[in-house]
Protein backbone atom coordinates (compact mmCIF):
# COMPACT_ATOMS: atom_id res chain seq x y z
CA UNK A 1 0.00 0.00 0.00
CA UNK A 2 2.95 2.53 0.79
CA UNK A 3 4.49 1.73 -2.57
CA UNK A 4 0.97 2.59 -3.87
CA UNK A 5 0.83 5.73 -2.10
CA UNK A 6 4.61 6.49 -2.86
CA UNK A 7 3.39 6.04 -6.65
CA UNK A 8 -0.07 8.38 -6.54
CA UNK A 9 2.07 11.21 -4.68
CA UNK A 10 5.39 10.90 -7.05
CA UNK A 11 2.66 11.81 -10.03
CA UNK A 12 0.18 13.95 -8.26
CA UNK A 13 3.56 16.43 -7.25
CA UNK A 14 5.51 15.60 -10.51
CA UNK A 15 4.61 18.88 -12.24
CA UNK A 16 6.73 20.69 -9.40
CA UNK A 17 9.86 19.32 -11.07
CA UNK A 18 8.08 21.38 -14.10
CA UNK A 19 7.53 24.56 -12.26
CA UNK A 20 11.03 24.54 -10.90
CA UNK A 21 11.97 24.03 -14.36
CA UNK A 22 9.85 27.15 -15.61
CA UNK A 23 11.23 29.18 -12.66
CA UNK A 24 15.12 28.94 -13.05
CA UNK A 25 14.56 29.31 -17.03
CA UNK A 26 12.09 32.80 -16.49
CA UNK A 27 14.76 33.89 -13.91
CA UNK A 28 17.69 33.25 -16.31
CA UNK A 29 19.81 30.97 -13.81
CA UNK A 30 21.60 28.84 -16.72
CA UNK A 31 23.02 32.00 -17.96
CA UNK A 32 23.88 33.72 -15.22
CA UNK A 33 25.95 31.02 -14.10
CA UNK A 34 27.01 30.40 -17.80
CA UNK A 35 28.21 34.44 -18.17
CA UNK A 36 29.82 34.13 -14.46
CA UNK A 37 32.87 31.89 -16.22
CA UNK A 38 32.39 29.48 -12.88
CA UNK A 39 30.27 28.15 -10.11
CA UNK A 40 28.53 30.96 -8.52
CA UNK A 41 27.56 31.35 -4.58
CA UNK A 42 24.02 31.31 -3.44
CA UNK A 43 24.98 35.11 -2.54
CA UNK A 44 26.52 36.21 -5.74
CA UNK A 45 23.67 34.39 -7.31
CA UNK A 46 20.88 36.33 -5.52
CA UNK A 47 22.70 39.63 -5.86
CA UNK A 48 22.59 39.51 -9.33
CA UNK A 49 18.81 38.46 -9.44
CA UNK A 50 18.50 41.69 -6.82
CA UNK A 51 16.30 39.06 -4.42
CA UNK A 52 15.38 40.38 -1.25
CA UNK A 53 16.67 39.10 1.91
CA UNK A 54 14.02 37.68 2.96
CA UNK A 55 13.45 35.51 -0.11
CA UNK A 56 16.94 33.94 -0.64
CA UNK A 57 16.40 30.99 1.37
CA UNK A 58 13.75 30.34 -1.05
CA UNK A 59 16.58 30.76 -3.68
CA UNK A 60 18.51 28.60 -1.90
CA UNK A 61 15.49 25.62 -1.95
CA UNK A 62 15.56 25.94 -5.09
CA UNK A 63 18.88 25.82 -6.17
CA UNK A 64 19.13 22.87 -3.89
CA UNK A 65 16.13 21.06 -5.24
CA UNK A 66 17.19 21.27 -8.90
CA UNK A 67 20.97 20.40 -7.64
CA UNK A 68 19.21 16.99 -6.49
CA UNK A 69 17.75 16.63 -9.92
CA UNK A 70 20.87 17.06 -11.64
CA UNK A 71 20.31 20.66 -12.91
CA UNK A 72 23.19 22.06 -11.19
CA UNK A 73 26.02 20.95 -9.27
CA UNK A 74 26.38 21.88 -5.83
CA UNK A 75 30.05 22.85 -4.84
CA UNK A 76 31.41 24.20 -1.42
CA UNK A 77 33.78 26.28 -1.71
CA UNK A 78 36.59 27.45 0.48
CA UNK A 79 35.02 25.16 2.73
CA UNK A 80 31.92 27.74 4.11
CA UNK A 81 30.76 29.18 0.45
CA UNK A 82 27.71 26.82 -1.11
CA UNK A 83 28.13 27.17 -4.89
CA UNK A 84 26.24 26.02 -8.32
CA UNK A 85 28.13 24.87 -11.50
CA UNK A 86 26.33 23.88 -14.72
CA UNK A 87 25.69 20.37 -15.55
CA UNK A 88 24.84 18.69 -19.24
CA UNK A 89 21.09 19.74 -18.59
CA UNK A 90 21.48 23.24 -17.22
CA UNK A 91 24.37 23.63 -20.17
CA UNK A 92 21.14 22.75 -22.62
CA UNK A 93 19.42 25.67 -21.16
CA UNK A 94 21.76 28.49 -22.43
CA UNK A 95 20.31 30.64 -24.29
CA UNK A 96 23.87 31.64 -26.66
CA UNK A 97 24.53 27.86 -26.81
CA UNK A 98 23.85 26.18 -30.15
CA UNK A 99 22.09 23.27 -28.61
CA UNK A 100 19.64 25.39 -26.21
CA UNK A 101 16.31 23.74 -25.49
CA UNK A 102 15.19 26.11 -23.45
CA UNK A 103 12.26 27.32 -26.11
CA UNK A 104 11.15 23.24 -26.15
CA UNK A 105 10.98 23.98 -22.01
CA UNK A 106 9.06 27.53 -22.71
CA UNK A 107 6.62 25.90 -25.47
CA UNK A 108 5.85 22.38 -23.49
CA UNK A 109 5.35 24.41 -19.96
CA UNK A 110 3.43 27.61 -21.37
CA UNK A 111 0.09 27.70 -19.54
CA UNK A 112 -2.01 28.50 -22.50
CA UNK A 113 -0.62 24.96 -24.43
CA UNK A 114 -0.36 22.45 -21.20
CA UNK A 115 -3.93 23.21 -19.87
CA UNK A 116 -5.02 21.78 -22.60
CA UNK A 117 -4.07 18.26 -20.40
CA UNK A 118 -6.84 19.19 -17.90
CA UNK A 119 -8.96 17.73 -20.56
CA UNK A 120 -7.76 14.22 -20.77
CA UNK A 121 -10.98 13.22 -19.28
CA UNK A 122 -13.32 15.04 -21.91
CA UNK A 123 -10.49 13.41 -24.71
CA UNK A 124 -11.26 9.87 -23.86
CA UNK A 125 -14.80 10.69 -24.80
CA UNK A 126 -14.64 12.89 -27.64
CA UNK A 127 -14.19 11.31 -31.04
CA UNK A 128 -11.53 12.40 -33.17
CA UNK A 129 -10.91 15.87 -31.10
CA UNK A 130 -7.26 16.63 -29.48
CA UNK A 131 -7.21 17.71 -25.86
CA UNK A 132 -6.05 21.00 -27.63
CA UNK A 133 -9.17 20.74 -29.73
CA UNK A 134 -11.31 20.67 -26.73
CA UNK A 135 -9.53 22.92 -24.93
CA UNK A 136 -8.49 25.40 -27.29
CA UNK A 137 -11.03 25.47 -29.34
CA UNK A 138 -9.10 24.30 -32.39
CA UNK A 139 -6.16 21.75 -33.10
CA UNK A 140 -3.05 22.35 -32.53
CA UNK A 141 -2.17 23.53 -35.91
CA UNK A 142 -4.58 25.61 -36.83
CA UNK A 143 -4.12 27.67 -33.02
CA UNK A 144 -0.65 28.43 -33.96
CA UNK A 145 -1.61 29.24 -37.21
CA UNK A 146 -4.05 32.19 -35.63
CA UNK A 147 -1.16 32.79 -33.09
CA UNK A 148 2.03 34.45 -34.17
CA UNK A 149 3.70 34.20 -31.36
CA UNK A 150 2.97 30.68 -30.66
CA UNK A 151 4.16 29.67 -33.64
CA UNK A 152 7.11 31.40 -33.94
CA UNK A 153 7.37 29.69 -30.10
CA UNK A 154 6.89 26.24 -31.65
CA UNK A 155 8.64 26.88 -34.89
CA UNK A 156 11.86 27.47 -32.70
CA UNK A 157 11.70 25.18 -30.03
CA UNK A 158 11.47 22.33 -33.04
CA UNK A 159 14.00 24.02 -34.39
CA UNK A 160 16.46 23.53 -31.11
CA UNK A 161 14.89 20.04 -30.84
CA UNK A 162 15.73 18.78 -34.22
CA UNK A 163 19.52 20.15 -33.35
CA UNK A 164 20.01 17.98 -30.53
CA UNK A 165 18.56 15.41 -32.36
CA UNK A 166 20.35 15.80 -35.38
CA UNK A 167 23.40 15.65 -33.03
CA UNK A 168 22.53 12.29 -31.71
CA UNK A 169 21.77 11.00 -35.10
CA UNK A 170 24.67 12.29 -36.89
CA UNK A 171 27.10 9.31 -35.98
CA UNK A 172 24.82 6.87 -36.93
CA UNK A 173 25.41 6.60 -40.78
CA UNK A 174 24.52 3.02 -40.48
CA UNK A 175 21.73 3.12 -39.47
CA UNK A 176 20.17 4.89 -42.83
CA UNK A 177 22.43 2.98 -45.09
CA UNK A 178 20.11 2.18 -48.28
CA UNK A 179 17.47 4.47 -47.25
CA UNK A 180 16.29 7.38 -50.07
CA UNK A 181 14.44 9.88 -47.57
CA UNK A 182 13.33 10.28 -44.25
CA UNK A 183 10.10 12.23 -42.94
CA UNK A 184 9.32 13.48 -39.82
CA UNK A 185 5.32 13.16 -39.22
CA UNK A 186 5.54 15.31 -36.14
């Protein structure tokens, strides 16, 4: 039953991790640490994101949080000093680096677009309509169409997606030996 329960909570609290995710993007953390040339103290850190006093412990939760999720390392240093460095995730948050997903973060977690999974319910009823159907309105594609912004939104964070993946792909020659084309159905 506590394995149960373990299970139910781990899902009912999983879009924290998300949030957390949301919050150190909007607040610009990969970069600042990224433009600071090394790991950066908790108190250089909130300095430069001008947080009052009485908020940096909940900097420092943070920080601490994502550390444990392998967004940031967590240094000491000179024994007294707690410190963050980048890690392979955080570095994929960058906004100058060539490999930034950090519009794939902004288009997956933007309020408007992931609502649309408070209609899973209504989904599983509805024939052939999307949850962004239902909840929008409209699919998907014809939304972004009427939306500028979301599209260019979506347009880039496929963009930075299809880098990475291009990256991953790109030793893998083998793999498409013989084939003529290949087609994303996205």
């Amino acid at each position: 039953i506590f394995q149960g329960q373990a299970l139910i909570y781990r899902h009912m609290f999983a879009f924290i991790d998300s949030m957390c995710l949301k919050t150190i993007i909007e607040l610009g953390i990969p970069d600042i640490i990224h433009k600071h040339g090394q790991p950066i103290t908790l108190s250089e850190l909130v300095s430069i994101l001008h947080v009052p006093p009485a908020r940096v412990g909940h900097v420092q939760s943070l920080m601490r949080y994502l550390a444990h999720h392998g967004f940031f390392e967590r240094l000491r240093i000179h024994l007294e000093k707690e410190s963050y460095a980048l890690t392979a995730a955080s570095e994929l948050l960058v906004k100058s680096s060539e490999l930034c997903l950090t519009p794939m973060v902004e288009k997956v977690l933007d309020p408007t677009l992931s609502a649309s999974f408070h209609q899973m319910k209504k989904w599983v009823y509805e024939e052939d309509l999307s949850v962004f159907d239902i909840s929008l309105g409209c699919s998907l594609w014809d939304f972004l169409n009427k939306n500028p912004s979301y599209n260019e939104l979506f347009n880039e964070a496929m963009t930075r997606d299809s880098q990475v993946s291009n990256l991953a792909l790109r030793d893998c020659k083998l793999v498409f030996e013989g084939l003529e084309s290949i087609v994303d159905v996205g």
